[in-house]
Every structure is written in C-alpha cells, then in structure tokens.
PDB file of N, CA and C in Angstrom:
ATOM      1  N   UNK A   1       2.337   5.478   4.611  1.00  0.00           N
ATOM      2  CA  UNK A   1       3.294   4.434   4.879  1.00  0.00           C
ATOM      3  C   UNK A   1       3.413   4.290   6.398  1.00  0.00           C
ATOM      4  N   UNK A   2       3.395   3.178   6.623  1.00  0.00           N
ATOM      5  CA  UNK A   2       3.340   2.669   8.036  1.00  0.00           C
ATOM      6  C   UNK A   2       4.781   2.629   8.566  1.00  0.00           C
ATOM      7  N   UNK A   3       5.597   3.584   9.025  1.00  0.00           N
ATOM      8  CA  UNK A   3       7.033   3.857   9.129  1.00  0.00           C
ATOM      9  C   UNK A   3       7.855   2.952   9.976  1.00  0.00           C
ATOM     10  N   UNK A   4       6.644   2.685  11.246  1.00  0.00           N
ATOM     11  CA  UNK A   4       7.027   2.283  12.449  1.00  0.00           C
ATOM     12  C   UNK A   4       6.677   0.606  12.553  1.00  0.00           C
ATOM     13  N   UNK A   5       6.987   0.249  11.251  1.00  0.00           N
ATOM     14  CA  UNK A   5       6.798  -1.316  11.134  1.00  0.00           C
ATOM     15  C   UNK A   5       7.489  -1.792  10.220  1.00  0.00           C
ATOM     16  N   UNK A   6       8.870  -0.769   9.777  1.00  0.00           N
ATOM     17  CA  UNK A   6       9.650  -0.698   8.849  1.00  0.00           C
ATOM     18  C   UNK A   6      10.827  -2.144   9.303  1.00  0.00           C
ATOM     19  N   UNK A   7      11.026  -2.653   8.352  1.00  0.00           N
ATOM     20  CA  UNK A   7      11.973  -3.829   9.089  1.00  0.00           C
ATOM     21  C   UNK A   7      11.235  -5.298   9.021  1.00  0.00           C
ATOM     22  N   UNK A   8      10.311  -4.927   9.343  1.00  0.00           N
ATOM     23  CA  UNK A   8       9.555  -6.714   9.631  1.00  0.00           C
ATOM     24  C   UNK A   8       9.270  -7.034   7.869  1.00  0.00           C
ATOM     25  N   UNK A   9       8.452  -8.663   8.280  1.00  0.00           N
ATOM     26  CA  UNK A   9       8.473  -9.282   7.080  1.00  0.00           C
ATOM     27  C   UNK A   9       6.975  -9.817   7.045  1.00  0.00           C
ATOM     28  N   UNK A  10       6.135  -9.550   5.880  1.00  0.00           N
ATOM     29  CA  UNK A  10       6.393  -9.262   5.010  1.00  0.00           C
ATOM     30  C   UNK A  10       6.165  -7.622   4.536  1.00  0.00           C
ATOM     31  N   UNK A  11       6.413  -7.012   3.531  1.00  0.00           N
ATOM     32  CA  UNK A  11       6.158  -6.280   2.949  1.00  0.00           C
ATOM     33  C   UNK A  11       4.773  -5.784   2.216  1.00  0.00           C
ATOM     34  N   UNK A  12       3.891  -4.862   2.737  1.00  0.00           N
ATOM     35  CA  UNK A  12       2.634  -5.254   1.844  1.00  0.00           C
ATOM     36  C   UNK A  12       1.923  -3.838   1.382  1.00  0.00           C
ATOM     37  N   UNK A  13       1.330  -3.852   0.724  1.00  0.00           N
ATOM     38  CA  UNK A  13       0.388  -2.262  -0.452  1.00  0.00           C
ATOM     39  C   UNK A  13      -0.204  -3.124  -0.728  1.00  0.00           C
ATOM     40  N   UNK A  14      -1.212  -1.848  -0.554  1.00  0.00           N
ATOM     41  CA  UNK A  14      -2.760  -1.769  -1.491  1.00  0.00           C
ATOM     42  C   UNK A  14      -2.960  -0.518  -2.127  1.00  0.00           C
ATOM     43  N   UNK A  15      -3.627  -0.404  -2.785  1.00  0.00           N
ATOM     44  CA  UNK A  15      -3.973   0.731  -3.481  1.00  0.00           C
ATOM     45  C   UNK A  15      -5.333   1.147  -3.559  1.00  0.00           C
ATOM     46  N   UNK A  16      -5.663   2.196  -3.110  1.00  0.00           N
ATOM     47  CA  UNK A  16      -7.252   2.480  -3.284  1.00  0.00           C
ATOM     48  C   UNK A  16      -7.170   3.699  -4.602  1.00  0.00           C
ATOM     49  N   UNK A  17      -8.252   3.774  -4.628  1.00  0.00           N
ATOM     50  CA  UNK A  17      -8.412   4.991  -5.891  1.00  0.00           C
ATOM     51  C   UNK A  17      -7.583   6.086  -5.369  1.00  0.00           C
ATOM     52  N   UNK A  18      -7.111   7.156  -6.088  1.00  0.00           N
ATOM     53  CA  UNK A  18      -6.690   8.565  -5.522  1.00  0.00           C
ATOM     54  C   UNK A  18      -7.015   9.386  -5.385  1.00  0.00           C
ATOM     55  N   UNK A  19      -6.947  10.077  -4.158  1.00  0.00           N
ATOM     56  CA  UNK A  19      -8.126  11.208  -3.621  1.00  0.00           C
ATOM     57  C   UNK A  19      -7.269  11.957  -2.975  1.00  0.00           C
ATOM     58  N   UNK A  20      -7.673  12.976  -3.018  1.00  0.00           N
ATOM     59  CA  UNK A  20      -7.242  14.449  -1.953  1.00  0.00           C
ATOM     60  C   UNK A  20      -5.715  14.613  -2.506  1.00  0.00           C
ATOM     61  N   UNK A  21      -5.003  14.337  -3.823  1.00  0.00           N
ATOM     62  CA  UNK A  21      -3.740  14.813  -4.006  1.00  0.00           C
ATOM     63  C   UNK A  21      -2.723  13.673  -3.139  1.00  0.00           C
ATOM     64  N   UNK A  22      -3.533  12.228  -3.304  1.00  0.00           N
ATOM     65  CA  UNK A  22      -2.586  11.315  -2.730  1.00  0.00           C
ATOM     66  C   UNK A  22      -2.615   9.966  -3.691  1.00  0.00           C
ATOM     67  N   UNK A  23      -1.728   9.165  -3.699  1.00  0.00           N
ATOM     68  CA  UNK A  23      -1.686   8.161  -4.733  1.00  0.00           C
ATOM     69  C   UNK A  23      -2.803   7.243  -4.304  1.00  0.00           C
ATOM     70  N   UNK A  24      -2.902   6.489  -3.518  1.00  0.00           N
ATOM     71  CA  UNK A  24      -4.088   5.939  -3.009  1.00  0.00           C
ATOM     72  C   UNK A  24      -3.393   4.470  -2.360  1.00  0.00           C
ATOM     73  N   UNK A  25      -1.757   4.485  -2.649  1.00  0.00           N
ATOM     74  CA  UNK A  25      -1.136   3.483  -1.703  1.00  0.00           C
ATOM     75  C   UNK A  25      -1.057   3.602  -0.277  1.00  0.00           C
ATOM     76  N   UNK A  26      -1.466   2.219   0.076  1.00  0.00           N
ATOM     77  CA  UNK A  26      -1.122   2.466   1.624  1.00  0.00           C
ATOM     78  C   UNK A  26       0.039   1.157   1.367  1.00  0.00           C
ATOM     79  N   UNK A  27       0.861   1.660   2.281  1.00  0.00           N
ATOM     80  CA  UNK A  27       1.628   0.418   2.789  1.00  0.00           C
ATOM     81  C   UNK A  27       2.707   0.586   4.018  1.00  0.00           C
ATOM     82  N   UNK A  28       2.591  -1.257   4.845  1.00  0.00           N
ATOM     83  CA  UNK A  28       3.290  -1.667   5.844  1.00  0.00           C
ATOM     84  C   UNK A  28       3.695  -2.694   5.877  1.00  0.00           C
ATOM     85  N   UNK A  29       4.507  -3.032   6.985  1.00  0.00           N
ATOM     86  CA  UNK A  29       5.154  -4.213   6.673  1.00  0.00           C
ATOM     87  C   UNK A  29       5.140  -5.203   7.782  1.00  0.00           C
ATOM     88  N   UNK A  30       5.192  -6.223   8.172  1.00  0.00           N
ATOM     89  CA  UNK A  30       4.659  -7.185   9.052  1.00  0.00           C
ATOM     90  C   UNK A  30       2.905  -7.554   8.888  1.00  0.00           C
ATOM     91  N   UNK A  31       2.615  -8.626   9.444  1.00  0.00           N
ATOM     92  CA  UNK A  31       1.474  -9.142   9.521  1.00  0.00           C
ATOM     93  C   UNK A  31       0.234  -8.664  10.049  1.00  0.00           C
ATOM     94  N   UNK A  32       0.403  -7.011  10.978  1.00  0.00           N
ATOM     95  CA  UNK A  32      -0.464  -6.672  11.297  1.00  0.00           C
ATOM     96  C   UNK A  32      -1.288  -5.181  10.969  1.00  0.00           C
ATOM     97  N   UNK A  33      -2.333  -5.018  10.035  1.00  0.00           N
ATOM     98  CA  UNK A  33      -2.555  -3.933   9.759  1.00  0.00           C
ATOM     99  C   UNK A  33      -4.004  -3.441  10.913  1.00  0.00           C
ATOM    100  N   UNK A  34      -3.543  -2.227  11.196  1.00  0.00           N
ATOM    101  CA  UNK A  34      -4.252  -1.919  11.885  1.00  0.00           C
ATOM    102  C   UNK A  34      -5.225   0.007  11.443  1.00  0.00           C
ATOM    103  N   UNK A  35      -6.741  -0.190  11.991  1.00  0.00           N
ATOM    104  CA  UNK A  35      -6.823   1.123  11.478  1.00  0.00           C
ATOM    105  C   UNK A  35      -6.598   2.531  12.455  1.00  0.00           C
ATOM    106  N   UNK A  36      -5.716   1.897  13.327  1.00  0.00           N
ATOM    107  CA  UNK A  36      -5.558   3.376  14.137  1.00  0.00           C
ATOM    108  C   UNK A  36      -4.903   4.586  13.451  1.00  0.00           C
ATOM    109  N   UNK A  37      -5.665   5.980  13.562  1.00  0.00           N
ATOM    110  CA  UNK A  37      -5.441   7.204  12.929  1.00  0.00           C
ATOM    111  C   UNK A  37      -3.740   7.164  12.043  1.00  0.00           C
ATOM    112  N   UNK A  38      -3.455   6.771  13.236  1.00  0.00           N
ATOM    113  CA  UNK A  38      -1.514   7.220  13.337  1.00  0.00           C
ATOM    114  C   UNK A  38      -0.825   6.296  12.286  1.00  0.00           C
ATOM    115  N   UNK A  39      -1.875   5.176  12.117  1.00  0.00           N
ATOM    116  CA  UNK A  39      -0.643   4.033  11.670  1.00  0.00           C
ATOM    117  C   UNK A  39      -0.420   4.536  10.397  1.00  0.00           C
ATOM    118  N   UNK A  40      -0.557   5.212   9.670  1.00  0.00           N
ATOM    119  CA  UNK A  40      -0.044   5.258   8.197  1.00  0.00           C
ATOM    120  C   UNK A  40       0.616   6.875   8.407  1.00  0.00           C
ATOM    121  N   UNK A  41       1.243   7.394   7.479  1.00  0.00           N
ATOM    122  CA  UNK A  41       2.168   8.618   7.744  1.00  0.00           C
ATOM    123  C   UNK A  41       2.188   9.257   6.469  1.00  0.00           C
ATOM    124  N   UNK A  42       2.102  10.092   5.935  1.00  0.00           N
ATOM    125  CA  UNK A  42       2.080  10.529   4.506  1.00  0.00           C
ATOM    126  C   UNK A  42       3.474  10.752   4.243  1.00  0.00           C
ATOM    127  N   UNK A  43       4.110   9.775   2.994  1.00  0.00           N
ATOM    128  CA  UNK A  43       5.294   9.974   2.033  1.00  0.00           C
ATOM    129  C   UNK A  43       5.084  10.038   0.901  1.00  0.00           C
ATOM    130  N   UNK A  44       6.088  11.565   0.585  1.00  0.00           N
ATOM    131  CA  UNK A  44       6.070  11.575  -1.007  1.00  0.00           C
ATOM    132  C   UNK A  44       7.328  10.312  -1.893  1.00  0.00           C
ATOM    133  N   UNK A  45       6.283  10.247  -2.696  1.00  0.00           N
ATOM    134  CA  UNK A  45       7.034   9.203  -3.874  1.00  0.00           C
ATOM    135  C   UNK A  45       8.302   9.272  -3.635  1.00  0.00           C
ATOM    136  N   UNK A  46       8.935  10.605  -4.170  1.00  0.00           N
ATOM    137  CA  UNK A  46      10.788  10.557  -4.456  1.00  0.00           C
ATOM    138  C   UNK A  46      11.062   9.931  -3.425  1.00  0.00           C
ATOM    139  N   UNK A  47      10.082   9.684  -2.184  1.00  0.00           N
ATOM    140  CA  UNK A  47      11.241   9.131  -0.699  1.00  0.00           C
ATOM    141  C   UNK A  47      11.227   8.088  -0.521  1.00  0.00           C
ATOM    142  N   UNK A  48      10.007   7.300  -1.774  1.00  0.00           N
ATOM    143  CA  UNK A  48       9.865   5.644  -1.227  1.00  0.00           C
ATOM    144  C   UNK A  48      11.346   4.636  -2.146  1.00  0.00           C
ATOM    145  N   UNK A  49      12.143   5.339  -2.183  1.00  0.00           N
ATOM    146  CA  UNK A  49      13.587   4.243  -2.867  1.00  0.00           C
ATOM    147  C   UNK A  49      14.401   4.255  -1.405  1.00  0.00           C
ATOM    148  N   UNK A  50      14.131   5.496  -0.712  1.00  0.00           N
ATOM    149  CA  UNK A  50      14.965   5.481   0.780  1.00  0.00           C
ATOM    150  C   UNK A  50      14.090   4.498   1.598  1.00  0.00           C
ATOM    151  N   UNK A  51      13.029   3.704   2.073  1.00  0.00           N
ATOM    152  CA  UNK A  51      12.539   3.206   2.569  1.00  0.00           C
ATOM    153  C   UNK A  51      11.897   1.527   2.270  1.00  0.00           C
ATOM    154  N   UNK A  52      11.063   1.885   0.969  1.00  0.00           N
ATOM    155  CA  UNK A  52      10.927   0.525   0.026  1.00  0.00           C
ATOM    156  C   UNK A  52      11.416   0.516  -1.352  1.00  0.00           C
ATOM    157  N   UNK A  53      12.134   0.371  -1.985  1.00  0.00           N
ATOM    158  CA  UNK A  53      12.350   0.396  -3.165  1.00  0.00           C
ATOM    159  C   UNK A  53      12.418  -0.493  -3.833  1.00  0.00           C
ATOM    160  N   UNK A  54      11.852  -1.773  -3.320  1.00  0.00           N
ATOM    161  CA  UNK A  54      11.736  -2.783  -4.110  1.00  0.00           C
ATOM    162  C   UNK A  54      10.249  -2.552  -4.189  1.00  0.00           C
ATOM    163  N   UNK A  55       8.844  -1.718  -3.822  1.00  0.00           N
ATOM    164  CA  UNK A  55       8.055  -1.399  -4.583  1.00  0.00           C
ATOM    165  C   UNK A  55       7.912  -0.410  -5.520  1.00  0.00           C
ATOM    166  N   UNK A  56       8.947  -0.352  -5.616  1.00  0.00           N
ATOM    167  CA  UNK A  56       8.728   0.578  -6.878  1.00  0.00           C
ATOM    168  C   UNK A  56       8.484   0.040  -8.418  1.00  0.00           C
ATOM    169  N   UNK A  57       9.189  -1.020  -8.899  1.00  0.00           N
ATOM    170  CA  UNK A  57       8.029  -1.551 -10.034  1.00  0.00           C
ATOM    171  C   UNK A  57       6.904  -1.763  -9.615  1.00  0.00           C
ATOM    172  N   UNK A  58       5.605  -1.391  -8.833  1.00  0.00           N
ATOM    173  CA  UNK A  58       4.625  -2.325  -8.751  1.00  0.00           C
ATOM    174  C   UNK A  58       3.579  -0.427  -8.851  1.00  0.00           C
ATOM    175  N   UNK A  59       4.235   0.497  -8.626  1.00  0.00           N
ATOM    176  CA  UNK A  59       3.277   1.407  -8.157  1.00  0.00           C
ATOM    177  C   UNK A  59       2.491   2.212  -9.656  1.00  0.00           C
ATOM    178  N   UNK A  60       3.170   1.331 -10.798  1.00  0.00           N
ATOM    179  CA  UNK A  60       1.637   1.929 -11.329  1.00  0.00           C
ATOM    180  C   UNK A  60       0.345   0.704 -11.590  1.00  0.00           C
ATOM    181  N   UNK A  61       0.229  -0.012 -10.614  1.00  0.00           N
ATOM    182  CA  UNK A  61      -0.516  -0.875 -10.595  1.00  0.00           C
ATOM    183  C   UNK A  61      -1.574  -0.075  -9.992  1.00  0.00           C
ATOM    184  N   UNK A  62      -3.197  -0.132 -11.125  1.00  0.00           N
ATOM    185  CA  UNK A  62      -4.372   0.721 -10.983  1.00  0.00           C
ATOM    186  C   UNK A  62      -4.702   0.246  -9.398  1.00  0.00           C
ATOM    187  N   UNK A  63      -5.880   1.523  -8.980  1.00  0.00           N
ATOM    188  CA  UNK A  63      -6.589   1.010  -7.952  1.00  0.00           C
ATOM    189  C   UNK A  63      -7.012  -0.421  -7.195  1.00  0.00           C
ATOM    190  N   UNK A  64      -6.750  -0.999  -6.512  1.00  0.00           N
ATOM    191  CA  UNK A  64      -7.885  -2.251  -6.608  1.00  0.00           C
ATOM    192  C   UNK A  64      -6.513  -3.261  -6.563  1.00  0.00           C
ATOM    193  N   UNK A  65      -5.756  -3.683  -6.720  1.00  0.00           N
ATOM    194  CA  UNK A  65      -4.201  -3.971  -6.344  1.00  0.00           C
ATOM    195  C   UNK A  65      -3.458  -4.091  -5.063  1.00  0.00           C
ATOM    196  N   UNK A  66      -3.146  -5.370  -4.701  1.00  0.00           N
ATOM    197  CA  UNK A  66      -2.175  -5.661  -3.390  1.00  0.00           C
ATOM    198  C   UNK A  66      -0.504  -6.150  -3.989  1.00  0.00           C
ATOM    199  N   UNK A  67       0.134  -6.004  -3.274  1.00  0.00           N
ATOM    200  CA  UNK A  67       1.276  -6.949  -3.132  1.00  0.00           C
ATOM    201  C   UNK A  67       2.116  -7.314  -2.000  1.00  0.00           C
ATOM    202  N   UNK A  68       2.786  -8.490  -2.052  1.00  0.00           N
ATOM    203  CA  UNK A  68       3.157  -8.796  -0.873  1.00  0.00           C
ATOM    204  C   UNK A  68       4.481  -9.502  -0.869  1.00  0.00           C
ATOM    205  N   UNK A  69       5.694  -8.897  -0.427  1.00  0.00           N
ATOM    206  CA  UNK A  69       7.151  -9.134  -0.542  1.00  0.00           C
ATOM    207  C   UNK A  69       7.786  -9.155   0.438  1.00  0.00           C
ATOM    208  N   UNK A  70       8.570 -10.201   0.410  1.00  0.00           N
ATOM    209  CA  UNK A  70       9.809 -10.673   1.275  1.00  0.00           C
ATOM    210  C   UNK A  70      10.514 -11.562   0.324  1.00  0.00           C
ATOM    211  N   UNK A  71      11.423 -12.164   1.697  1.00  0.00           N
ATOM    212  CA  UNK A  71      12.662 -12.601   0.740  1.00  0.00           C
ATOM    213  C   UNK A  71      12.516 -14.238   0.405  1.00  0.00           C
ATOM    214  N   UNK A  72      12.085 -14.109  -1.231  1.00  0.00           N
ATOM    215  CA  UNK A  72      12.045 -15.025  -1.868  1.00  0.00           C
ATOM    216  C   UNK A  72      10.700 -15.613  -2.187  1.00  0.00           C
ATOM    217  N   UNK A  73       9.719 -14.313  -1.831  1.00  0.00           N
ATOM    218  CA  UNK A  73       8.439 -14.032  -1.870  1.00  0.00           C
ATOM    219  C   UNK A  73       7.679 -13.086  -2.604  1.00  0.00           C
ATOM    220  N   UNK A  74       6.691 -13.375  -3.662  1.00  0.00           N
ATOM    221  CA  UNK A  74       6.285 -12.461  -4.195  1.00  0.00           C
ATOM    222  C   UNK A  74       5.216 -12.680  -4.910  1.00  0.00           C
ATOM    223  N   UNK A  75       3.810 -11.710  -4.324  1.00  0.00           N
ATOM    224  CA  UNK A  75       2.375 -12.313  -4.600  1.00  0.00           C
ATOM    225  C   UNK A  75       1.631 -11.018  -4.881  1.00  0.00           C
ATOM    226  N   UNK A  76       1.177 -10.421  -5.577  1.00  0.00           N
ATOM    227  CA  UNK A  76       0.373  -9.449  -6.505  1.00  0.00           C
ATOM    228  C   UNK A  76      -0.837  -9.914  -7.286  1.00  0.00           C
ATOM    229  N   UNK A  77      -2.046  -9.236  -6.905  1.00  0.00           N
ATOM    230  CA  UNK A  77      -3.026  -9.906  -6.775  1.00  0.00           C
ATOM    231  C   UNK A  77      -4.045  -8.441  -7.114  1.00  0.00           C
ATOM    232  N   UNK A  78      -5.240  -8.847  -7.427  1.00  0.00           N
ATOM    233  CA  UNK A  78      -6.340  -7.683  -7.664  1.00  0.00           C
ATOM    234  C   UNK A  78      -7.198  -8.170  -6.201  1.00  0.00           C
ATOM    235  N   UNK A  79      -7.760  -7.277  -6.122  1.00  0.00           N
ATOM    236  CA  UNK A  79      -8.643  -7.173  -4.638  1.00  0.00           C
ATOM    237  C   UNK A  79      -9.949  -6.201  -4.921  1.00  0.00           C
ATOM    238  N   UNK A  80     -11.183  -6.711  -5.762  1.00  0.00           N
ATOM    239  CA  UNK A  80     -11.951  -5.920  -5.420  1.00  0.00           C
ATOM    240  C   UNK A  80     -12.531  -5.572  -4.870  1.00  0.00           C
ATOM    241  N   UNK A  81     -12.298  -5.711  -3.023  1.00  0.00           N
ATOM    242  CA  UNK A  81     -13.203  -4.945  -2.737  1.00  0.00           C
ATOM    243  C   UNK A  81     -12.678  -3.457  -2.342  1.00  0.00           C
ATOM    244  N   UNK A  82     -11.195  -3.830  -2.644  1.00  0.00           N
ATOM    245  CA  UNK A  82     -10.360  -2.144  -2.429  1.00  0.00           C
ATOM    246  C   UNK A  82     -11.205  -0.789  -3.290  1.00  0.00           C
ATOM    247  N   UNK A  83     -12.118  -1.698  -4.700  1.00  0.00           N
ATOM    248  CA  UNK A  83     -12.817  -0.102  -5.489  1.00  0.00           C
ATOM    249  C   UNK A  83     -14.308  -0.194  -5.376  1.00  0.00           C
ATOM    250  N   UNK A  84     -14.973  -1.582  -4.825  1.00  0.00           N
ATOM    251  CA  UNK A  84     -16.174  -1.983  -4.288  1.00  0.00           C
ATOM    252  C   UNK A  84     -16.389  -0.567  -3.264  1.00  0.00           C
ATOM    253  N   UNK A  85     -16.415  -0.552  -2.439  1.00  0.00           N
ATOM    254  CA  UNK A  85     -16.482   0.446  -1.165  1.00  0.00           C
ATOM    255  C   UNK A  85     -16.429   1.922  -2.162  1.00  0.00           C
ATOM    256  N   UNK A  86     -15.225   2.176  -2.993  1.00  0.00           N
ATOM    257  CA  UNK A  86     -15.277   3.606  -3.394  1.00  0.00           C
ATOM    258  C   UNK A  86     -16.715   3.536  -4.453  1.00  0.00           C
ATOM    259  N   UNK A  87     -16.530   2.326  -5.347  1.00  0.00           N
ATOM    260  CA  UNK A  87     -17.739   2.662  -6.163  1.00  0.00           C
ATOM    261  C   UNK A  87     -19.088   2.612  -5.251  1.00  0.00           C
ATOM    262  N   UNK A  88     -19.444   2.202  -4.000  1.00  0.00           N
ATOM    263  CA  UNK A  88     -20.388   2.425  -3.275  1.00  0.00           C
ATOM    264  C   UNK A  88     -20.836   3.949  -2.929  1.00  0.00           C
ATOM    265  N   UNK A  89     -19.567   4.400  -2.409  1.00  0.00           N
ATOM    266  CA  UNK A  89     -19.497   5.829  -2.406  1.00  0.00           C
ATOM    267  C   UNK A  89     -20.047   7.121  -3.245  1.00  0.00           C
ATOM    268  N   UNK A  90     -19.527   6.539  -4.639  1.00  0.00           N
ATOM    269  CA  UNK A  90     -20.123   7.209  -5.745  1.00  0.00           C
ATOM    270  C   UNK A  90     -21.419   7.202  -6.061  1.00  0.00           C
ATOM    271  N   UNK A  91     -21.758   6.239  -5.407  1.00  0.00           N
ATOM    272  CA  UNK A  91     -23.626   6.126  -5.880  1.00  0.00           C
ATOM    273  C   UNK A  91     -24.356   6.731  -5.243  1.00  0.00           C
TER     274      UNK A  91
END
C-alpha cells in the first residue's frame, strides 16, 4: 500500500497472483503510480478498514483485477495483462 498518497483521489488496486505470503494487492491513491522500490509498504489485511475500507468488498476479487474509487465513482475491471507477465514467468 502506497501510504504516502493516502488522501488523494482516486483510489486504485490491482491484484497480481500471490506470492511470497502476500495477497498480491497493490494499492494507491491519486493518479500517479510509480515503480520506485519505496512506493508500496507492506500492510496486513486487519489494517486495511483503518486506511481503505471501502476496499474491502472488492478484495476477493481473483488475480488479474483493478478497481478504481472516489466519490461517486466506481470502475472494476479485469486486466489481463496483470496474470499475462506471471503466466510468462511460469513457462
């Protein structure tokens, strides 16, 4: 979870497959995702109602899954190339 972009609009997750004992959500909020090391922060589940809790219906949405929330906004969508890349991996 991208902590330090907490506040802005919109709201957004993806989900990649789950690996290493992690759900495979990433998520931040505002318009800009970036891949520097730092930007994402590891949170456990029980803590995402203190931070986002309006994703919380969406997180058993399988691998391969976006969504995107603000106020009076709301767009959930499949994205394959979020399991494209892992199934590359596997081969």
């Amino acid at each position: 979870m991208a902590l330090q972009t907490r506040g802005q609009h919109p709201l957004n997750a993806l989900r990649h497959a789950p690996a290493a004992g992690t759900s495979g959500w990433y998520v931040w909020w505002g318009d800009t995702l970036t891949e520097h090391p730092d930007f994402f922060q590891p949170l456990h589940v029980e803590h995402l109602a203190d931070y986002a809790a309006e994703l919380i219906p969406y997180l058993s949405l399988p691998a391969g899954w976006r969504v995107q929330l603000a106020p009076g906004h709301e767009d959930v969508w499949f994205d394959a190339t979020l399991i494209q890349s892992e199934r590359a991996k596997d081969s």
